[in-house]
Protein backbone atom coordinates (compact mmCIF):
# COMPACT_ATOMS: atom_id res chain seq x y z
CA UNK A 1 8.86 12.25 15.49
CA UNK A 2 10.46 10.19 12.41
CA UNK A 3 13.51 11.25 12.97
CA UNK A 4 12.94 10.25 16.93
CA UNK A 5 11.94 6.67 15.29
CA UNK A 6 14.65 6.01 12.87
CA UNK A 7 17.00 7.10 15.40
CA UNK A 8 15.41 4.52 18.17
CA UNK A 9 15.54 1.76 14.92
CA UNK A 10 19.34 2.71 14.22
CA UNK A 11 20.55 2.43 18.00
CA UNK A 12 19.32 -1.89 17.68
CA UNK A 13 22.06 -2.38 14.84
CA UNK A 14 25.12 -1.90 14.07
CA UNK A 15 25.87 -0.20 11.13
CA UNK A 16 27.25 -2.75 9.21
CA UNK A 17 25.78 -3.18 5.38
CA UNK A 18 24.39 -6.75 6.24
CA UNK A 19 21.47 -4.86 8.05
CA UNK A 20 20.28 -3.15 5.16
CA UNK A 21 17.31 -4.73 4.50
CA UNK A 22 16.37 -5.94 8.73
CA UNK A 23 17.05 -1.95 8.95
CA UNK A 24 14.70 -1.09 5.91
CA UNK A 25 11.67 -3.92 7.23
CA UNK A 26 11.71 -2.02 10.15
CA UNK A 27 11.53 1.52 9.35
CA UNK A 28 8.76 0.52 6.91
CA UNK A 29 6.93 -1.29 9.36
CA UNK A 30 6.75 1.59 12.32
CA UNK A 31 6.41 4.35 9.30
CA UNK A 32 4.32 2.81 6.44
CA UNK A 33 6.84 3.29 4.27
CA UNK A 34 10.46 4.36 3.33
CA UNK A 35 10.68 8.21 3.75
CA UNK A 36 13.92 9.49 1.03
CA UNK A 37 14.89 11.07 4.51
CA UNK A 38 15.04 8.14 6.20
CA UNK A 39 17.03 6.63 3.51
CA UNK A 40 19.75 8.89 3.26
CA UNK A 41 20.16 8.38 7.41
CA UNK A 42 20.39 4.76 6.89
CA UNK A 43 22.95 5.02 4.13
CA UNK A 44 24.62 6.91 6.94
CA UNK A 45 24.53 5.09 9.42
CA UNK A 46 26.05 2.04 7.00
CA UNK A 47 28.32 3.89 5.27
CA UNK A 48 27.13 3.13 1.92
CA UNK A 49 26.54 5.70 -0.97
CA UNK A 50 22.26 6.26 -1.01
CA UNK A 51 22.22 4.64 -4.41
CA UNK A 52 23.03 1.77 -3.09
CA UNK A 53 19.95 1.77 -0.31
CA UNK A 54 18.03 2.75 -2.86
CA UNK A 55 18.27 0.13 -4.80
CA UNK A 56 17.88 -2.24 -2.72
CA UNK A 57 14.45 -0.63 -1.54
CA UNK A 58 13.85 -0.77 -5.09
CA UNK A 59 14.24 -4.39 -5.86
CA UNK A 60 12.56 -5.78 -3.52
CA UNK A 61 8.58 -5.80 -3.64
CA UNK A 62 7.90 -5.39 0.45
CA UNK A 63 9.10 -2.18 0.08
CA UNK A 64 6.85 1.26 -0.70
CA UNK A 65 8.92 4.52 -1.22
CA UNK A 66 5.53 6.47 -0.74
CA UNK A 67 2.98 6.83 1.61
CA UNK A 68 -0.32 4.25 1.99
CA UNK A 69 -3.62 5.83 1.87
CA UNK A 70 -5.27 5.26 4.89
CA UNK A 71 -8.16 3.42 3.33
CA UNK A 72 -6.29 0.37 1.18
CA UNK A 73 -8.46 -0.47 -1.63
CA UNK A 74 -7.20 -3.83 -3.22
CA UNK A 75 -9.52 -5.61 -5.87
CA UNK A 76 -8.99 -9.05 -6.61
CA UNK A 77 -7.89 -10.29 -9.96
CA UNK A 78 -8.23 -13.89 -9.07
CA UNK A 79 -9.59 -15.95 -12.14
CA UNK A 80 -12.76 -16.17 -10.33
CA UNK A 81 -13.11 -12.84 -9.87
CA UNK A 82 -11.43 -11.93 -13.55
CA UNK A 83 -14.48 -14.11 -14.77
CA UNK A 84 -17.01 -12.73 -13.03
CA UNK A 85 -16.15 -8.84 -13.22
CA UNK A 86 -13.27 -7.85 -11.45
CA UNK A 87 -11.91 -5.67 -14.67
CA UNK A 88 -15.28 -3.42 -14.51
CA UNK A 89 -15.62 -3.12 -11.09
CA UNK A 90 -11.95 -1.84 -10.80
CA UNK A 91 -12.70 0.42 -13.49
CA UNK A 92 -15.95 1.83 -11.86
CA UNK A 93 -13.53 2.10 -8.97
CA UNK A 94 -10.89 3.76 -10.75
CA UNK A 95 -13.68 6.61 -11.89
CA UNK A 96 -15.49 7.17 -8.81
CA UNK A 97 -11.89 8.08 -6.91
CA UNK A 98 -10.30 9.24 -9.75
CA UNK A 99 -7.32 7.30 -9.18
CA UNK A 100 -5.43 3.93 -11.28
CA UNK A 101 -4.61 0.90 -9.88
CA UNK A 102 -1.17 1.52 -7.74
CA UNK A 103 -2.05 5.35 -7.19
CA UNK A 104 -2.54 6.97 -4.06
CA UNK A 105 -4.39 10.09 -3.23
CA UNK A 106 -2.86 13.17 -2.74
CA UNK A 107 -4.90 13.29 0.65
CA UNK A 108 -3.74 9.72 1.38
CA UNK A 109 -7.53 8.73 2.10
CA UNK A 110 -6.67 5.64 -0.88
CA UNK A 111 -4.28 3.31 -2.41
CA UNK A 112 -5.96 1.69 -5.17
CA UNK A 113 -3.99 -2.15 -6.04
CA UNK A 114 -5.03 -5.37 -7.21
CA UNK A 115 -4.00 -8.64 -6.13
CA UNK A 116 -3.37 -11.69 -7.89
CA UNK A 117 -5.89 -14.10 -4.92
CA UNK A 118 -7.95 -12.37 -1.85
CA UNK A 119 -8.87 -16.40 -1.04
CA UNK A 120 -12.53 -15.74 -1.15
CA UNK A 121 -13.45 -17.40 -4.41
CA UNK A 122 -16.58 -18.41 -3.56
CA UNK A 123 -17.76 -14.97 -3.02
CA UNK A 124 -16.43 -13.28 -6.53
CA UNK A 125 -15.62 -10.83 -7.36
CA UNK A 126 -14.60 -9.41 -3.89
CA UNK A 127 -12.39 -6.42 -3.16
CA UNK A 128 -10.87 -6.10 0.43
CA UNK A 129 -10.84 -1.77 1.65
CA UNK A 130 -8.54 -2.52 4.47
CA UNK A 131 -8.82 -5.67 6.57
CA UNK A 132 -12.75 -5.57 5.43
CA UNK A 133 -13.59 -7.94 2.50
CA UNK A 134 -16.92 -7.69 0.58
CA UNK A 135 -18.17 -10.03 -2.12
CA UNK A 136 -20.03 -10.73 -4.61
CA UNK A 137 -19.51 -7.29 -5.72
CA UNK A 138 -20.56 -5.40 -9.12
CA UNK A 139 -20.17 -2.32 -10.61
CA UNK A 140 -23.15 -0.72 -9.43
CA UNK A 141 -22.13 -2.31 -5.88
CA UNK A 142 -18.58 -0.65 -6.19
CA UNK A 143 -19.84 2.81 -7.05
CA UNK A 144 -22.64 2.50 -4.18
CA UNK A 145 -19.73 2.00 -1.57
CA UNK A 146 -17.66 5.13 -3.24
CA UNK A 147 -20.25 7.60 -3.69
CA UNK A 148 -20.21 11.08 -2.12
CA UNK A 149 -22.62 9.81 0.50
CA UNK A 150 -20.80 6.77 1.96
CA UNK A 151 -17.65 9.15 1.85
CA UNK A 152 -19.28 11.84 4.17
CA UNK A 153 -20.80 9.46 6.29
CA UNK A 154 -17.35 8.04 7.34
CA UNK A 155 -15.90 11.08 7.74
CA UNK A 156 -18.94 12.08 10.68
């Protein structure tokens, strides 16, 4: 199926190396991220040694080289939420998926990241699992919302 999308992606363009990085956007957005694979067909496709796509997948922040878990966990850092607790609740975070900030699960159930501003100061801290923000959160909060209850229940 990837190689049924990259192929699909490839057939828009035109191989020249100008369309390096329209070619890498899209790839990452219909597969989450930059399979090595897919890489090495796009460097290809250009012509181009796969050092050189590489590197530019490297330099630039938009792109991921690995998979997304499907559950994004991204705690705010945000002076806000710095001041009122964001360190400790990424921490309690950190321990109840056994995972540090930029990791993701081997079962790609979680990406654990922080971001400089979520844009909910008023409710610090807050930490956003997907598209769902929830404030005024604490440690006790964050391990409540990662325990081995709330994890079964999601998966019923």
């Amino acid at each position: 199926m990837e190689e049924e999308i990259l192929e699909d992606i490839l057939s828009g363009y035109r191989g020249n190396r100008s369309e390096i990085v329209p070619i890498l956007q899209e790839v990452q957005d219909n597969l989450g991220y930059l399979p090595e694979k897919a890489m090495t067909e796009i460097a290809e496709f250009i012509g181009v040694p796969e050092s050189h796509v590489y590197s530019v997948a490297s330099f630039y922040a938009q792109f991921r080289l690995l998979p997304l878990g499907r559950k994004r966990i991204a705690v705010c850092r945000g002076t806000a939420c710095h001041i009122r607790g964001a360190p400790q609740i990424l921490k309690t975070i950190e321990q109840k998926i056994n995972l540090k900030e930029g990791e993701t699960s081997e079962d790609l159930e979680y990406t654990l990241e922080t971001v400089a501003c979520i844009g909910c100061c008023a409710l610090a801290p807050c930490i956003r699992i997907n598209k769902d923000v929830s404030g005024e959160m604490t440690p006790e909060k964050a391990e409540l919302l990662f325990s081995e209850n709330n994890k079964e229940a999601e998966n019923e």
